[in-house]
PDB file of N, CA and C in Angstrom:
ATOM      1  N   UNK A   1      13.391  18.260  -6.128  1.00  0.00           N
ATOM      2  CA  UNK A   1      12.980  16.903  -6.456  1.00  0.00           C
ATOM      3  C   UNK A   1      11.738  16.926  -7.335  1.00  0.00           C
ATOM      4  N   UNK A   2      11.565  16.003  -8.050  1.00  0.00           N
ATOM      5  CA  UNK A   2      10.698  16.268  -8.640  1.00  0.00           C
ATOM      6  C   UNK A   2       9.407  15.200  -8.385  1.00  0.00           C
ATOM      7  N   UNK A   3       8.353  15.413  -8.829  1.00  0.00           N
ATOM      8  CA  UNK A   3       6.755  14.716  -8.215  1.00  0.00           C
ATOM      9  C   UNK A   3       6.668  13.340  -7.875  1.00  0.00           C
ATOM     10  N   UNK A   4       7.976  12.874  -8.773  1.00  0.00           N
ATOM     11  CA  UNK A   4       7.333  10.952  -8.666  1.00  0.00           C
ATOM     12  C   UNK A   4       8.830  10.676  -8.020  1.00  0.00           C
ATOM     13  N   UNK A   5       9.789  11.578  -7.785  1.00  0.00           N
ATOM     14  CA  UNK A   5      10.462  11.058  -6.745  1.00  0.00           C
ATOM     15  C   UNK A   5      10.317  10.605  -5.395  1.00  0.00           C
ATOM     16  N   UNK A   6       9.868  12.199  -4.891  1.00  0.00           N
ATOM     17  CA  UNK A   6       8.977  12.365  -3.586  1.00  0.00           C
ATOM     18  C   UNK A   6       7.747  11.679  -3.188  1.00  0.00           C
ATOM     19  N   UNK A   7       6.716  11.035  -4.465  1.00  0.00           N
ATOM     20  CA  UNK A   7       5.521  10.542  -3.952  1.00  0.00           C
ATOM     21  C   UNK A   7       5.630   9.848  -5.164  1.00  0.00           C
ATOM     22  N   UNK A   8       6.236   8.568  -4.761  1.00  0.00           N
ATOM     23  CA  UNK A   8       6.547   7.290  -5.625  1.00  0.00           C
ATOM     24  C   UNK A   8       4.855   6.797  -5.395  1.00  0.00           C
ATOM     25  N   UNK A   9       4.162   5.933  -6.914  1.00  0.00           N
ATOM     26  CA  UNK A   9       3.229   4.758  -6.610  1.00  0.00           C
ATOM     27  C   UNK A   9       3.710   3.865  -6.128  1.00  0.00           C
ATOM     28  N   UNK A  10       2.749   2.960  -5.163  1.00  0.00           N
ATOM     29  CA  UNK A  10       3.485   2.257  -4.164  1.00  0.00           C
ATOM     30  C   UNK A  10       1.890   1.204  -4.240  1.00  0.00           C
ATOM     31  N   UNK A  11       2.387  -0.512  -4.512  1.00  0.00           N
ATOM     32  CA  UNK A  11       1.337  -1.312  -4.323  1.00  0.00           C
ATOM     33  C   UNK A  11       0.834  -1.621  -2.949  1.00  0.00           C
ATOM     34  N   UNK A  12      -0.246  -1.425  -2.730  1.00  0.00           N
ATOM     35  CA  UNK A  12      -0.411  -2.815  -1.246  1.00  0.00           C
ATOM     36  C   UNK A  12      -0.818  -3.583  -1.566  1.00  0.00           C
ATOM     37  N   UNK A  13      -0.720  -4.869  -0.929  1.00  0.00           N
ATOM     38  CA  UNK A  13      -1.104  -6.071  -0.837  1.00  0.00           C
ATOM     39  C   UNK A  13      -1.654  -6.738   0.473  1.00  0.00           C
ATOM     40  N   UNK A  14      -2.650  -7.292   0.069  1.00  0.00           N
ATOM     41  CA  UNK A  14      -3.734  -7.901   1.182  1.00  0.00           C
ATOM     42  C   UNK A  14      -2.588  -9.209   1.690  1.00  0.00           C
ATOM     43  N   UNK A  15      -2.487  -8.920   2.893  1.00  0.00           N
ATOM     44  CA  UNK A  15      -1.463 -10.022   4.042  1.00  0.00           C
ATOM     45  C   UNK A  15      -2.780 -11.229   3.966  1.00  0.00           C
ATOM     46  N   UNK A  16      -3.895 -11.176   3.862  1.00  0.00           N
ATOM     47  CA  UNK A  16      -4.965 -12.242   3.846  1.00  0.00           C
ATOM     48  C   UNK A  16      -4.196 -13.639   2.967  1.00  0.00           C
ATOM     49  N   UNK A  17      -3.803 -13.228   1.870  1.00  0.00           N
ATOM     50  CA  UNK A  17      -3.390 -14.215   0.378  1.00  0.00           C
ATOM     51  C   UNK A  17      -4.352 -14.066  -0.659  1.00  0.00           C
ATOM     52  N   UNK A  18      -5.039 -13.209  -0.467  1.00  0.00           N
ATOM     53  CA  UNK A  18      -5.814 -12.937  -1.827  1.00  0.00           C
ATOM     54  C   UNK A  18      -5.378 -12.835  -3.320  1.00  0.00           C
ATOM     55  N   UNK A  19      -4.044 -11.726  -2.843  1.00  0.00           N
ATOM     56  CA  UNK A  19      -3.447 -11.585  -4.208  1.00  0.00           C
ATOM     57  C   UNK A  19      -4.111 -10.128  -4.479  1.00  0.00           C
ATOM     58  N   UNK A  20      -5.748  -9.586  -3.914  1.00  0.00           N
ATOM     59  CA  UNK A  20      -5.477  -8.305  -3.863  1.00  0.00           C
ATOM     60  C   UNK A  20      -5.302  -7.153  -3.881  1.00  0.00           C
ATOM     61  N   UNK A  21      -4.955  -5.731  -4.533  1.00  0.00           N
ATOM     62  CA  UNK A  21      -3.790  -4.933  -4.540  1.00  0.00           C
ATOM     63  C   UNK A  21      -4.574  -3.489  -4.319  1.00  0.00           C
ATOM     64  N   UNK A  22      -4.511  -2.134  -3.826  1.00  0.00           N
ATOM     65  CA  UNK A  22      -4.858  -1.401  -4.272  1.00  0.00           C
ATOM     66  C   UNK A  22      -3.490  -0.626  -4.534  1.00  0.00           C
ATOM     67  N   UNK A  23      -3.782   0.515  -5.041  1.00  0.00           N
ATOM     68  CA  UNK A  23      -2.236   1.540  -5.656  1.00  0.00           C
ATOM     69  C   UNK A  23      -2.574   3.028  -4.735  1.00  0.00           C
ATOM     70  N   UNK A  24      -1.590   3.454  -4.329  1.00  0.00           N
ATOM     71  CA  UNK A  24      -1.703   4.866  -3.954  1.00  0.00           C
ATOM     72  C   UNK A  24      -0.144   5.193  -3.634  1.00  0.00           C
ATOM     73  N   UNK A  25       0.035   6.624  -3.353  1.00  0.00           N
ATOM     74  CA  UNK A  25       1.114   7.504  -3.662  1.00  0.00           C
ATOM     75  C   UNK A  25       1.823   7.548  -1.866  1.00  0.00           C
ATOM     76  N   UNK A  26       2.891   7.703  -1.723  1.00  0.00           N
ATOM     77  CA  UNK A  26       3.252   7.883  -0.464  1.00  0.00           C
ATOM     78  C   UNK A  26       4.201   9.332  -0.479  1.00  0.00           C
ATOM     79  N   UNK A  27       4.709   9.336   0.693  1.00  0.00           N
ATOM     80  CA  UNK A  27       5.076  10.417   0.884  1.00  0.00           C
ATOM     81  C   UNK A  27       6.599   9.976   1.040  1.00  0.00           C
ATOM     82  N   UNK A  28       7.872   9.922   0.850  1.00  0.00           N
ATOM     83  CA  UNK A  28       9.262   9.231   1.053  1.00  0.00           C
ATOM     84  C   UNK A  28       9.564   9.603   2.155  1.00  0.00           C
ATOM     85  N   UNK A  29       9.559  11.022   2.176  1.00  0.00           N
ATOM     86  CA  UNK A  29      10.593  11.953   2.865  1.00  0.00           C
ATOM     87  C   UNK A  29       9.989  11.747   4.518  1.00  0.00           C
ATOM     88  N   UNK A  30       8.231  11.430   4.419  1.00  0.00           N
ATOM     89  CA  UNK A  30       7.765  11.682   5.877  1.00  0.00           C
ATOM     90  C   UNK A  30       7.499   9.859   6.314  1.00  0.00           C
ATOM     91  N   UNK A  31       7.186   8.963   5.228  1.00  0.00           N
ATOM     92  CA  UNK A  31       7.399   7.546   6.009  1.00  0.00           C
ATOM     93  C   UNK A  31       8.066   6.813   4.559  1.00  0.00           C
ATOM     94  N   UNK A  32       9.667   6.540   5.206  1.00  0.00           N
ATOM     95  CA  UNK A  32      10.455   6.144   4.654  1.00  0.00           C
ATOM     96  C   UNK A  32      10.268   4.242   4.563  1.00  0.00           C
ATOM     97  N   UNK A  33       9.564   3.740   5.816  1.00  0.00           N
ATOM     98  CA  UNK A  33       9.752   2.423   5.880  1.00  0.00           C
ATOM     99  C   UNK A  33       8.390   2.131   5.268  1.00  0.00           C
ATOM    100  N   UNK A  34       8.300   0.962   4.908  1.00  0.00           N
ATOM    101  CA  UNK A  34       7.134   0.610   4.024  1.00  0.00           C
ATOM    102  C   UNK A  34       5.744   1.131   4.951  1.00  0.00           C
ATOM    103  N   UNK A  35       5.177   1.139   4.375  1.00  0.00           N
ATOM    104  CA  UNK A  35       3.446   1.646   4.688  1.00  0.00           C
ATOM    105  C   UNK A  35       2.410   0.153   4.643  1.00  0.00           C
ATOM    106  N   UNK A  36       2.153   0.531   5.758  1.00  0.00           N
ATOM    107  CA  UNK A  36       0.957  -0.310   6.075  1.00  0.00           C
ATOM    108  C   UNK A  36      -0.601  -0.122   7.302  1.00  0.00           C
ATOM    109  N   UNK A  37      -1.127  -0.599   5.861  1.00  0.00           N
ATOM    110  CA  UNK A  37      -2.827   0.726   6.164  1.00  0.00           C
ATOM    111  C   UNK A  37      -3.629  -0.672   6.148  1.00  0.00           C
ATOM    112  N   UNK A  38      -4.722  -0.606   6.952  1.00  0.00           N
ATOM    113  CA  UNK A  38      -6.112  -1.472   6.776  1.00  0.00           C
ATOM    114  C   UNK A  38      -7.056  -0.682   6.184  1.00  0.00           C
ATOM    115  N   UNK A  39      -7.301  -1.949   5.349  1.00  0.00           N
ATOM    116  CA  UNK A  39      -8.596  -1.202   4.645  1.00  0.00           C
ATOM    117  C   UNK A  39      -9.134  -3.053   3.827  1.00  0.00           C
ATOM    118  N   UNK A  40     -10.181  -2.689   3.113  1.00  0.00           N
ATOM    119  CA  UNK A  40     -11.038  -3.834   3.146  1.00  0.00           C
ATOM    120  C   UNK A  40     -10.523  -4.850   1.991  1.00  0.00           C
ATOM    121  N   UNK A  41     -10.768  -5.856   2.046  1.00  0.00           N
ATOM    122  CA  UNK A  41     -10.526  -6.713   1.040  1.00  0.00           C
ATOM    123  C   UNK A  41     -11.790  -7.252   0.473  1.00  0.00           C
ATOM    124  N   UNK A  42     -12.212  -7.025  -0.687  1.00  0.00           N
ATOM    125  CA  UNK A  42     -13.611  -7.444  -0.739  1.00  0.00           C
ATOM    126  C   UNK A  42     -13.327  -9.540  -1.266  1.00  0.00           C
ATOM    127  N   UNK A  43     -12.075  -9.779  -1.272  1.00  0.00           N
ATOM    128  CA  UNK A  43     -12.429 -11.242  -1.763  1.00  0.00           C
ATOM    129  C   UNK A  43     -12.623 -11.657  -0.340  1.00  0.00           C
ATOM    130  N   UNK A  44     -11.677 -11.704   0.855  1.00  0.00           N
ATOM    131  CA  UNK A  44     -11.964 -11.826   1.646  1.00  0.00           C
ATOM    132  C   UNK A  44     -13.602 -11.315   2.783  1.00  0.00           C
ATOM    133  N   UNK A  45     -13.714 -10.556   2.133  1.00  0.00           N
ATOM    134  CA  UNK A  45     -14.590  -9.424   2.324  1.00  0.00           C
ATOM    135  C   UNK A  45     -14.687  -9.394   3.895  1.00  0.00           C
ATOM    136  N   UNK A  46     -13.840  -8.948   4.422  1.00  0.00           N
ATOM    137  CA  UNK A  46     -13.093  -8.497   5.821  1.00  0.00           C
ATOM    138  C   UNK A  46     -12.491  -6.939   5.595  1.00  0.00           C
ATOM    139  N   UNK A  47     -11.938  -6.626   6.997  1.00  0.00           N
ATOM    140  CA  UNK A  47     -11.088  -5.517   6.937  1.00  0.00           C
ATOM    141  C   UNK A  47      -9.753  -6.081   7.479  1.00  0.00           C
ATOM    142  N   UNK A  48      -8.233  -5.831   6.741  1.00  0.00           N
ATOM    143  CA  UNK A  48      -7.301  -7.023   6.896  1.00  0.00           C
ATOM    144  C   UNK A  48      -6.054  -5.828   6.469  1.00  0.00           C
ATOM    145  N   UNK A  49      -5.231  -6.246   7.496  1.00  0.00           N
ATOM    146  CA  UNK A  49      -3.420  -4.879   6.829  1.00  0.00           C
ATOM    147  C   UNK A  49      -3.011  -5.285   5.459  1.00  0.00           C
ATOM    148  N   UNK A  50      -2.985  -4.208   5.013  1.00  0.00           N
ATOM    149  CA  UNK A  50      -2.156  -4.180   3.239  1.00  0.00           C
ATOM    150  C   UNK A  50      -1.073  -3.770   3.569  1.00  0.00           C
ATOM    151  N   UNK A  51       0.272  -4.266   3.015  1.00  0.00           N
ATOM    152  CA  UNK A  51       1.384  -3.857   3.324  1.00  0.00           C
ATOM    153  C   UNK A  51       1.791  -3.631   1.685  1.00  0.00           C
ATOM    154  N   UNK A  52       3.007  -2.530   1.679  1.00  0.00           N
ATOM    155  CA  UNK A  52       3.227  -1.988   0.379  1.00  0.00           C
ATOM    156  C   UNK A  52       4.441  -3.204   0.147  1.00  0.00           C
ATOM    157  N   UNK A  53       4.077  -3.386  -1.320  1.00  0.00           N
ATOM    158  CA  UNK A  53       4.767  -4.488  -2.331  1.00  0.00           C
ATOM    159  C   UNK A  53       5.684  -3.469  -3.243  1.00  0.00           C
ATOM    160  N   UNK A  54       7.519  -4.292  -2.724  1.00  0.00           N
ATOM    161  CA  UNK A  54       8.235  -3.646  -4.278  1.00  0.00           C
ATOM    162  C   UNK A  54       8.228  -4.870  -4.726  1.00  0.00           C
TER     163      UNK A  54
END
């Protein structure tokens, strides 16, 4: 397989409604169902779940 099969860019999006986004790489093969990480939102300026956007 090759690099951007296996570790597709993948958006998150702030569940807040900000609108948002940071970008990072996932892994397919080890979490197949969408990814969802907390980390900060500075409009909100909270710490709030980003869930990955297709």
């Amino acid at each position: 397989m090759a690099r951007t099969e296996l570790r597709p860019v993948v958006k998150l999006r702030s569940t807040a409604g900000t609108g948002y986004t940071y970008v990072t790489r996932k892994n397919r093969r080890n979490d197949p169902e969408r990814m969802v990480l907390r980390k900060y939102d500075p409009v909100a300026r909270k710490h709030v779940d980003f869930r990955e956007a297709r």
